[in-house]
C-alpha atoms as a PDB file:
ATOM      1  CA  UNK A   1     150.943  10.760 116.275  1.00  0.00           C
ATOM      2  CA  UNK A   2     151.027  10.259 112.261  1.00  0.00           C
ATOM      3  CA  UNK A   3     149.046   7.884 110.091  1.00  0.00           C
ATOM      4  CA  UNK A   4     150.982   6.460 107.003  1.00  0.00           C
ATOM      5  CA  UNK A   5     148.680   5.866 103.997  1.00  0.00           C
ATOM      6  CA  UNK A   6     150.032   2.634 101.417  1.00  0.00           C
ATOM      7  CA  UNK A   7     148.504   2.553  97.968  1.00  0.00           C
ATOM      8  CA  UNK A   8     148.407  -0.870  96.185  1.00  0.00           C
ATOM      9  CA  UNK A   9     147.422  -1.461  93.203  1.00  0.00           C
ATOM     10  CA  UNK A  10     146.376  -4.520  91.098  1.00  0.00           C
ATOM     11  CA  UNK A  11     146.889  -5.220  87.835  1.00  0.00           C
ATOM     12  CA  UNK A  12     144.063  -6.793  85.777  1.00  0.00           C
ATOM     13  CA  UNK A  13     145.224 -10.281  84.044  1.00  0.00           C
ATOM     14  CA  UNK A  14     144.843 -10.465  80.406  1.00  0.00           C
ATOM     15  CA  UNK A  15     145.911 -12.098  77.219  1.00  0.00           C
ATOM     16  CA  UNK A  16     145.443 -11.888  73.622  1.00  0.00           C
ATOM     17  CA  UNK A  17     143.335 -13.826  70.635  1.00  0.00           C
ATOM     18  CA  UNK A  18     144.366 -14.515  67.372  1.00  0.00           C
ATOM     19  CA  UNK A  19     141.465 -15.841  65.633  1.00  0.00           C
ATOM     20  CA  UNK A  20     142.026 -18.312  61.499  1.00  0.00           C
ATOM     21  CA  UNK A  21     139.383 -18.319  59.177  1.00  0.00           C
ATOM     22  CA  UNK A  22     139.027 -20.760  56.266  1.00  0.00           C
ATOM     23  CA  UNK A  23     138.885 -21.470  53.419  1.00  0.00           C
ATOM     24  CA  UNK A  24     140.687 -18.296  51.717  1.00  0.00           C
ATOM     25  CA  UNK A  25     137.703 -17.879  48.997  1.00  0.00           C
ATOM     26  CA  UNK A  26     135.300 -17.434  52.517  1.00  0.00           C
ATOM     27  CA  UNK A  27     138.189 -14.612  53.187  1.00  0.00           C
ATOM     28  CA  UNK A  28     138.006 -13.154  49.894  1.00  0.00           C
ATOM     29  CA  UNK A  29     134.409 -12.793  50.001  1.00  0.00           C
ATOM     30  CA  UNK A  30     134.267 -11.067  53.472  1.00  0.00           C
ATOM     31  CA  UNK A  31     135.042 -13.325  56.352  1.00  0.00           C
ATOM     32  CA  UNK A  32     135.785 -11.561  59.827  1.00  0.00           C
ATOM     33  CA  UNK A  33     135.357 -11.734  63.262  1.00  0.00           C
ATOM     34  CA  UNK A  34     134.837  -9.830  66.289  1.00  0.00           C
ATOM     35  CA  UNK A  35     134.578 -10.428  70.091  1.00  0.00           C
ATOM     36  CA  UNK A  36     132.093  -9.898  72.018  1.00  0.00           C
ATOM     37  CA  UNK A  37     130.441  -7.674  70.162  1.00  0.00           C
ATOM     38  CA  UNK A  38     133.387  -5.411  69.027  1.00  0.00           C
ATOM     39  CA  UNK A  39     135.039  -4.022  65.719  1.00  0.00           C
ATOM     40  CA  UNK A  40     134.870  -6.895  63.277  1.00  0.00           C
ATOM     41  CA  UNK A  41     138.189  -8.261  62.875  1.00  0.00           C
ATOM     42  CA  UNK A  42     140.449  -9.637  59.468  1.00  0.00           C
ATOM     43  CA  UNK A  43     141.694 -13.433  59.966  1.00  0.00           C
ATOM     44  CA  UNK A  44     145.179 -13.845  61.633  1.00  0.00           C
ATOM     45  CA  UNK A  45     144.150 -10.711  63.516  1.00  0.00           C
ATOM     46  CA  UNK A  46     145.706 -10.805  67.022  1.00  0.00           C
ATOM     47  CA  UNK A  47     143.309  -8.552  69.527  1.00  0.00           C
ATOM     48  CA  UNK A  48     145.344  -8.191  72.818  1.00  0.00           C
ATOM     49  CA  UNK A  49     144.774  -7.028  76.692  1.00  0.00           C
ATOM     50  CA  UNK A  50     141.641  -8.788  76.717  1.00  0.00           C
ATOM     51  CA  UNK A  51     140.603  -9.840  80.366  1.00  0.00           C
ATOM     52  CA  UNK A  52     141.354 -13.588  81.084  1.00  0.00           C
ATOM     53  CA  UNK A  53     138.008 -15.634  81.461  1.00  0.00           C
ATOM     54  CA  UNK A  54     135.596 -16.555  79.145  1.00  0.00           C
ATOM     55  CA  UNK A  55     134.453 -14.438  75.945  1.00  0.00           C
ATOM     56  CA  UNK A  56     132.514 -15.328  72.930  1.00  0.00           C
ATOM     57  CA  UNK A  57     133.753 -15.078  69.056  1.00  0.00           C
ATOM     58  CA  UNK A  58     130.836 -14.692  66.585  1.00  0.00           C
ATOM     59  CA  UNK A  59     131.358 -14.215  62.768  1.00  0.00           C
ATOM     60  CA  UNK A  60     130.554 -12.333  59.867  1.00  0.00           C
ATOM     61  CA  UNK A  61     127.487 -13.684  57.908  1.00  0.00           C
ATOM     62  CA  UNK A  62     129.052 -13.442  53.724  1.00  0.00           C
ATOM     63  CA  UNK A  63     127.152 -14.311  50.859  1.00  0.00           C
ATOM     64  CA  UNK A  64     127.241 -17.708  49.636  1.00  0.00           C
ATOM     65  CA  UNK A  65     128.582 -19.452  52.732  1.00  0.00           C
ATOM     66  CA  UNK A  66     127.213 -20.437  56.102  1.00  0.00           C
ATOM     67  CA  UNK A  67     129.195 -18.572  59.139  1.00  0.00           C
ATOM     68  CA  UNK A  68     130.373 -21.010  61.739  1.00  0.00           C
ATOM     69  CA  UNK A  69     128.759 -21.009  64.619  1.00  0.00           C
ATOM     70  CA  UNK A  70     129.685 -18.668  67.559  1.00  0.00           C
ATOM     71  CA  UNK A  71     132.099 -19.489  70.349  1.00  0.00           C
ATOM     72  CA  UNK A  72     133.300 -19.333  73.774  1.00  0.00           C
ATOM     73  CA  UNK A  73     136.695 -19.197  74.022  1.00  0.00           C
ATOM     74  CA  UNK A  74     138.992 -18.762  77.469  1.00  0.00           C
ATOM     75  CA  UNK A  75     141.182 -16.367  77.395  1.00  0.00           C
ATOM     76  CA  UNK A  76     144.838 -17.194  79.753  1.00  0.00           C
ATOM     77  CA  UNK A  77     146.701 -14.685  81.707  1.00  0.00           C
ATOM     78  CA  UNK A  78     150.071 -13.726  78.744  1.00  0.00           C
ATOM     79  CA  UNK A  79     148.645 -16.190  76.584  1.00  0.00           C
ATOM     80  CA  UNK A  80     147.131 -15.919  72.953  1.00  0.00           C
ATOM     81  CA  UNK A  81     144.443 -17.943  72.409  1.00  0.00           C
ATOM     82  CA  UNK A  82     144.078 -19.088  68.647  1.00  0.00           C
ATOM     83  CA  UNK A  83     141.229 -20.763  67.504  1.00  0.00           C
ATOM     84  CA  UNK A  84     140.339 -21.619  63.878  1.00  0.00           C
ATOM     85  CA  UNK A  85     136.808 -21.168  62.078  1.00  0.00           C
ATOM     86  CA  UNK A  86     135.996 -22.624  58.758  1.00  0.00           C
ATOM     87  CA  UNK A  87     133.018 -21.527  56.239  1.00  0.00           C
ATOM     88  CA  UNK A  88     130.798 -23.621  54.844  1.00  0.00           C
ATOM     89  CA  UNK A  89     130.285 -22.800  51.204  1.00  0.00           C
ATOM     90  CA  UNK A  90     126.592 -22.891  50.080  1.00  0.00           C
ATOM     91  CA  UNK A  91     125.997 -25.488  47.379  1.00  0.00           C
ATOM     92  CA  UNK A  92     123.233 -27.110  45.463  1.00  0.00           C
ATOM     93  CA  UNK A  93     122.445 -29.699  42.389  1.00  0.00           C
ATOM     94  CA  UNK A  94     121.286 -29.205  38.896  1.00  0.00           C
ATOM     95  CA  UNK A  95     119.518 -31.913  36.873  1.00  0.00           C
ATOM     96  CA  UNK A  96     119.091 -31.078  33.541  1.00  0.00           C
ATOM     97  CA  UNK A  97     116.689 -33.189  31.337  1.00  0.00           C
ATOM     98  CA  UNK A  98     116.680 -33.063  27.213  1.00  0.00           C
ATOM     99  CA  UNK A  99     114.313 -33.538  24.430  1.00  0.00           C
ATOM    100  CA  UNK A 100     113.090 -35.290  22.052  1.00  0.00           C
ATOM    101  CA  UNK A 101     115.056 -38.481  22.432  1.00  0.00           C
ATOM    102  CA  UNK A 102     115.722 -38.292  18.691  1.00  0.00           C
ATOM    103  CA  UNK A 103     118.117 -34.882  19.422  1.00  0.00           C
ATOM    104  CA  UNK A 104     119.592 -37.234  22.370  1.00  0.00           C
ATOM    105  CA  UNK A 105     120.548 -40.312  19.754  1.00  0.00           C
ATOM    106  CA  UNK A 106     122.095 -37.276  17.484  1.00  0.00           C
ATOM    107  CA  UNK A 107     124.347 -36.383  20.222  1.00  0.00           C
ATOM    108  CA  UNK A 108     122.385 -33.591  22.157  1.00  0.00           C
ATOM    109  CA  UNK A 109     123.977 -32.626  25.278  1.00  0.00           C
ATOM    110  CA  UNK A 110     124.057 -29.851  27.915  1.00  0.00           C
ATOM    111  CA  UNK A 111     126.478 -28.103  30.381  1.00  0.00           C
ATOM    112  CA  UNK A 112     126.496 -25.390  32.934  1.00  0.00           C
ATOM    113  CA  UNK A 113     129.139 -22.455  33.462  1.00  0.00           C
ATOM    114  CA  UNK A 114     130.529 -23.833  30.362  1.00  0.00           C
ATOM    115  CA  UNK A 115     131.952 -26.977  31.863  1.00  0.00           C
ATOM    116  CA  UNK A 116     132.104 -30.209  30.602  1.00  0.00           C
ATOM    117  CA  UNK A 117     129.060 -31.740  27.965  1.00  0.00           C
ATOM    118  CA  UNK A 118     126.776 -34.043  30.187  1.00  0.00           C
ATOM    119  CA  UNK A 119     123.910 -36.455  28.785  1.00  0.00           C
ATOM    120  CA  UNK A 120     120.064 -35.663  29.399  1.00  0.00           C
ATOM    121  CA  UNK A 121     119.268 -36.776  33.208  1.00  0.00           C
ATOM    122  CA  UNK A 122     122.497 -36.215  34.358  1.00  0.00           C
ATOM    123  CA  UNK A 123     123.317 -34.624  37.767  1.00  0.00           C
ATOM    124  CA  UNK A 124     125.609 -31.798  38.984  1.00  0.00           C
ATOM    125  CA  UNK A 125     126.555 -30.767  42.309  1.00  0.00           C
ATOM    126  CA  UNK A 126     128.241 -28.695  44.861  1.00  0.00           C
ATOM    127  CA  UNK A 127     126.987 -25.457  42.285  1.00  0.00           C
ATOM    128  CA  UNK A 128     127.423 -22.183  44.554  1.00  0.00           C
ATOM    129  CA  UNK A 129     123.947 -21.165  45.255  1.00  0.00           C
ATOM    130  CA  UNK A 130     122.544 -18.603  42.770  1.00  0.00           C
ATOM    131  CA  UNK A 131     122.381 -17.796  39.029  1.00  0.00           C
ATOM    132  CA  UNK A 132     124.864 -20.374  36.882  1.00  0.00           C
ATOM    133  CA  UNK A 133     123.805 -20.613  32.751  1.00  0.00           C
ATOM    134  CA  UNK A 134     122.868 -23.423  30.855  1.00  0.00           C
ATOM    135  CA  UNK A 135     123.389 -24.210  27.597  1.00  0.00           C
ATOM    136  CA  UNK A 136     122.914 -26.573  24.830  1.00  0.00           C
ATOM    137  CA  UNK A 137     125.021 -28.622  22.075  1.00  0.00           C
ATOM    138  CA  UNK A 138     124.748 -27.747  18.684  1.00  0.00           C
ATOM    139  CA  UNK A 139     124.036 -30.893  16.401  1.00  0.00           C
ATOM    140  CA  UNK A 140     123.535 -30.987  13.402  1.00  0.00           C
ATOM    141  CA  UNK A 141     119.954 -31.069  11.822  1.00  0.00           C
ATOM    142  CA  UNK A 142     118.269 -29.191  14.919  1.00  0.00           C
ATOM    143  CA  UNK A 143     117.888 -26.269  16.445  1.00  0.00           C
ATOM    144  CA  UNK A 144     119.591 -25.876  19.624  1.00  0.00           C
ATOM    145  CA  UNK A 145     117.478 -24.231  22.786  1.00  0.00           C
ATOM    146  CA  UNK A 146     117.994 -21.156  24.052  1.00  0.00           C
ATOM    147  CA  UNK A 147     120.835 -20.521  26.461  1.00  0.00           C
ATOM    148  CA  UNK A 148     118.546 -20.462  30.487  1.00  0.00           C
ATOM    149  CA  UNK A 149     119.670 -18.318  33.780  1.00  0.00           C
ATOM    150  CA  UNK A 150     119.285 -21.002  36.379  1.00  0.00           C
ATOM    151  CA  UNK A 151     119.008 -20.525  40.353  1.00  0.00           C
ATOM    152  CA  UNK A 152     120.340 -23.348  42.358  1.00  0.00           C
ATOM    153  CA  UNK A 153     119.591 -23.461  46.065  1.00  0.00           C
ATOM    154  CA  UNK A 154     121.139 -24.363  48.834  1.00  0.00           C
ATOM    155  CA  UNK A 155     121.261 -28.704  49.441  1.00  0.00           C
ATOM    156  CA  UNK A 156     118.130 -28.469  46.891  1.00  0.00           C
ATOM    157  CA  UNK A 157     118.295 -29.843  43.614  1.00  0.00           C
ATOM    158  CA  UNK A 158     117.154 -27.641  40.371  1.00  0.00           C
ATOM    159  CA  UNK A 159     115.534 -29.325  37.795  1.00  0.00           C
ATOM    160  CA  UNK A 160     115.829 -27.387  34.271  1.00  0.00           C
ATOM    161  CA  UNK A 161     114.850 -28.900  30.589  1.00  0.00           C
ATOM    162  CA  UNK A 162     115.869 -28.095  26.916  1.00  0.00           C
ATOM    163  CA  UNK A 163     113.699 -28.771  23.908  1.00  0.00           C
ATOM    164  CA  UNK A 164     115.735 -29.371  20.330  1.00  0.00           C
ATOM    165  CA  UNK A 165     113.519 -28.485  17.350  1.00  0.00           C
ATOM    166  CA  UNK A 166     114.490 -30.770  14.424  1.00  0.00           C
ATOM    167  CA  UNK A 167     115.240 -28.422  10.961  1.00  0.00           C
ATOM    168  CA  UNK A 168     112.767 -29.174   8.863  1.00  0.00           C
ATOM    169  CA  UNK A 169     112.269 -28.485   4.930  1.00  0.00           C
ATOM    170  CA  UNK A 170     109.580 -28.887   1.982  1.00  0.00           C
ATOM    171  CA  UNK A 171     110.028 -30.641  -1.566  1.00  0.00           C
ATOM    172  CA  UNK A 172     107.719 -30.264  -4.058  1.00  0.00           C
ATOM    173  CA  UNK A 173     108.052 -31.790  -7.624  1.00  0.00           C
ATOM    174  CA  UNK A 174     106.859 -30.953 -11.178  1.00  0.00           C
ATOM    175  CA  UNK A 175     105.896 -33.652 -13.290  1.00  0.00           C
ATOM    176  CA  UNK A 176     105.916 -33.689 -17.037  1.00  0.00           C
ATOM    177  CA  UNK A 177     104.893 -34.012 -20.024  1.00  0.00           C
ATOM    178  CA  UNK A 178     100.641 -33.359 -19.375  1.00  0.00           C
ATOM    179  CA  UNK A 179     100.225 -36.735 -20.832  1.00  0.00           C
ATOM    180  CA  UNK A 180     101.910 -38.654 -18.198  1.00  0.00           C
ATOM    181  CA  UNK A 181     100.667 -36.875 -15.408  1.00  0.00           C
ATOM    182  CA  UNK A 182      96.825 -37.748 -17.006  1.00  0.00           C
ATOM    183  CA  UNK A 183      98.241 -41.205 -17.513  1.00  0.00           C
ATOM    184  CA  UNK A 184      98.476 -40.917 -13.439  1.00  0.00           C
ATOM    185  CA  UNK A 185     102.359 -39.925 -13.209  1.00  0.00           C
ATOM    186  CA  UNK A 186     103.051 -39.811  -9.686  1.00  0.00           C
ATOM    187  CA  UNK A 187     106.093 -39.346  -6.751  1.00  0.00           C
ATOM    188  CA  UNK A 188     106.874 -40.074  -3.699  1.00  0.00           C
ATOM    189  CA  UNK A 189     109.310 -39.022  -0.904  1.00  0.00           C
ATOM    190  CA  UNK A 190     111.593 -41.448   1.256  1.00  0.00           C
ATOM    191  CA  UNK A 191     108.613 -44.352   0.335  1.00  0.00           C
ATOM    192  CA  UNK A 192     105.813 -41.965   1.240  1.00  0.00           C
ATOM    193  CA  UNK A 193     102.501 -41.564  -0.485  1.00  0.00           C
ATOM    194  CA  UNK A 194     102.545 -41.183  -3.867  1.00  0.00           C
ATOM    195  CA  UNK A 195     101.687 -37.508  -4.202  1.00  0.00           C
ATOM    196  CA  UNK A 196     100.602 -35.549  -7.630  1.00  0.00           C
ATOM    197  CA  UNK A 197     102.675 -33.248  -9.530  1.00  0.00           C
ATOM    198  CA  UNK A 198     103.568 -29.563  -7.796  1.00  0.00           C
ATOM    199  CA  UNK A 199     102.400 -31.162  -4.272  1.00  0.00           C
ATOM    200  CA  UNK A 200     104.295 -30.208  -1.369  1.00  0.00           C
ATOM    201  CA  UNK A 201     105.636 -32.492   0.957  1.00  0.00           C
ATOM    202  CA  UNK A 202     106.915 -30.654   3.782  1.00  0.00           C
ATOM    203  CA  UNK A 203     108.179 -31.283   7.458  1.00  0.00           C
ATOM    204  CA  UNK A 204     111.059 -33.158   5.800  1.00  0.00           C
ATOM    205  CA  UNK A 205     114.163 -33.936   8.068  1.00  0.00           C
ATOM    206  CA  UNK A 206     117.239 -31.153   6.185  1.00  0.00           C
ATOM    207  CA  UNK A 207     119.008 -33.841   4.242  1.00  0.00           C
ATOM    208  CA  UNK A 208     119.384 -36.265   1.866  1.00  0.00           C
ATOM    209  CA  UNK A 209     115.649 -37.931   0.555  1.00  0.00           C
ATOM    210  CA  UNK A 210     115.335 -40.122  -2.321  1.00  0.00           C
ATOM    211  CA  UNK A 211     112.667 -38.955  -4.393  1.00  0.00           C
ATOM    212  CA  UNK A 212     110.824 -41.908  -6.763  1.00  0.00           C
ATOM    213  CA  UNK A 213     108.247 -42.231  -9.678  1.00  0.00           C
ATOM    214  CA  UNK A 214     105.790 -44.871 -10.501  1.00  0.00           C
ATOM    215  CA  UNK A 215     105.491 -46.730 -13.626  1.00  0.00           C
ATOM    216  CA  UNK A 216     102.706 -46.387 -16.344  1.00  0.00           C
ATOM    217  CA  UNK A 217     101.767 -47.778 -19.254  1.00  0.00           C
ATOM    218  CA  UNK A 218     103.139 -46.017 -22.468  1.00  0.00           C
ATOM    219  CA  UNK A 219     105.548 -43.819 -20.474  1.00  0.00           C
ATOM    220  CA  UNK A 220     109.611 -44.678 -18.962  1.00  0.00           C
ATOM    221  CA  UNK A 221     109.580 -43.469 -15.493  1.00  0.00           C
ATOM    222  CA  UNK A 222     112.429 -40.935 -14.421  1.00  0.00           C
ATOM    223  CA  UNK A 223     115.108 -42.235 -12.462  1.00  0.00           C
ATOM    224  CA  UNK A 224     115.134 -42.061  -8.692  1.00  0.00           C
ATOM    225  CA  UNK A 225     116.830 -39.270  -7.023  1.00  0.00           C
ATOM    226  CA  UNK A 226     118.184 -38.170  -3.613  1.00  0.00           C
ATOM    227  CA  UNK A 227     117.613 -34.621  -3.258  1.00  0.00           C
ATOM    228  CA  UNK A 228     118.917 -32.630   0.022  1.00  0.00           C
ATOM    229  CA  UNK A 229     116.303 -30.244   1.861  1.00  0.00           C
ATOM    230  CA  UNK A 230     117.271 -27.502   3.760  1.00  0.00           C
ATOM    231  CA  UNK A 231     116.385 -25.919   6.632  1.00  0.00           C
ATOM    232  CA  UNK A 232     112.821 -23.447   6.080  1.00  0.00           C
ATOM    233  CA  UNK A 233     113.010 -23.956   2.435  1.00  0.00           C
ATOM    234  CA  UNK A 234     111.158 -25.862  -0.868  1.00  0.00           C
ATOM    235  CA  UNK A 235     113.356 -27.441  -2.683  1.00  0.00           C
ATOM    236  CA  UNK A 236     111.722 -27.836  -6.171  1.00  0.00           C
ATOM    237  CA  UNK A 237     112.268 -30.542  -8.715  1.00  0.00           C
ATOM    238  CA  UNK A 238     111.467 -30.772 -11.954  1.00  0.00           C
ATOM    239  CA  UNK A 239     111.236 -34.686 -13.689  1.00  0.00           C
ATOM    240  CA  UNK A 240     109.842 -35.624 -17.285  1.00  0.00           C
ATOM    241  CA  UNK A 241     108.249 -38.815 -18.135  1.00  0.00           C
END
């Protein structure tokens, strides 16, 4: 005249998920996962008493890289499940293009995050998207352009340019006595024009320039000289007939 009441209980199936992200540098900068929609996880993480069956693995967004794309991974009764998901680094190119072609033949070159010297119209790539400096070779005889802040985008090329200024100087040169000057004593620069005495010649290359005189009647010309002109200066010569 009893009734005997059994209990049974079942035991939900699970297993575990360990999940690998690459590269490390991804890592360093952030990297994690999560399932479905949980507490964002460090790589080699292992989550366990998940439910066997299907679940999907989605991952951190970081800056600089492209996250992998989400996944559905099956999950095996006492099994770990251990996939691996690898960051893309963002990248782009930078072109950099240099004149005049005069600072080029004297050796004018440029570089970025202070790598190696490349020519004008060379191309650089797999630069992690964002700022990255550019700079230019000194040479000698020119001034050298301004350091630039560059932004390189991702799988676009940058184009950037640097403009040398060649150092330039003045000479100007006093003739005497009177007499030779009225007798049409004259000079001339590097084979130039002959100019008069106390003209200026300037935009002059900072160097060596041979300076010359012409020859008139009654009067022995001074000998030829190479004078050396410096950068935003006259250089002044005196030469007597």
């Amino acid at each position: 005249g009893q009734t005997l009441s059994v209990t049974g209980t079942y035991q939900r199936q699970t297993g575990s998920i360990r999940v690998s992200i690459l590269p490390q540098s991804a890592i360093d900068a952030g990297a994690q996962w999560r399932i479905d929609g949980g507490v964002w996880q460090n790589s080699g993480q292992t989550l366990s008493a998940i439910v066997v069956g299907e679940h999907q693995v989605e991952f951190k967004p970081v800056a600089n890289y492209a996250a992998p794309s989400s996944q559905t991974i099956l999950i095996s009764h006492n099994q770990t499940a251990t996939p691996t998901a690898t960051y893309s680094l963002l990248t782009g190119t930078l072109q950099t293009t240099i004149a005049p072609q005069s600072a080029i033949d004297s050796g004018a070159q440029w570089r970025v995050d202070g790598g190696a010297w490349q020519n004008s119209g060379a191309t650089i790539g797999g630069l992690i998207v964002g700022s990255h400096t550019l700079e230019f070779k000194p040479i000698s005889g020119w001034n050298t352009p301004n350091s630039q802040s560059v932004t390189i985008n991702n799988q676009q090329t940058t184009s950037a340019t640097g403009v040398y200024a060649q150092q330039t100087g003045s000479v100007q040169v006093t003739i005497t006595p009177q007499g030779a000057i009225d007798a049409g004593g004259r000079w001339r620069v590097d084979g130039g024009s002959w100019q008069l005495s106390d003209a200026v010649v300037s935009g002059l290359a900072v160097g060596g320039h041979l300076v010359e005189f012409n020859t008139i009647t009654g009067y022995d010309s001074p000998t030829s000289q190479t004078i050396q002109v410096q950068d935003g200066q006259t250089t002044a010569l005196s030469a007597a007939y």
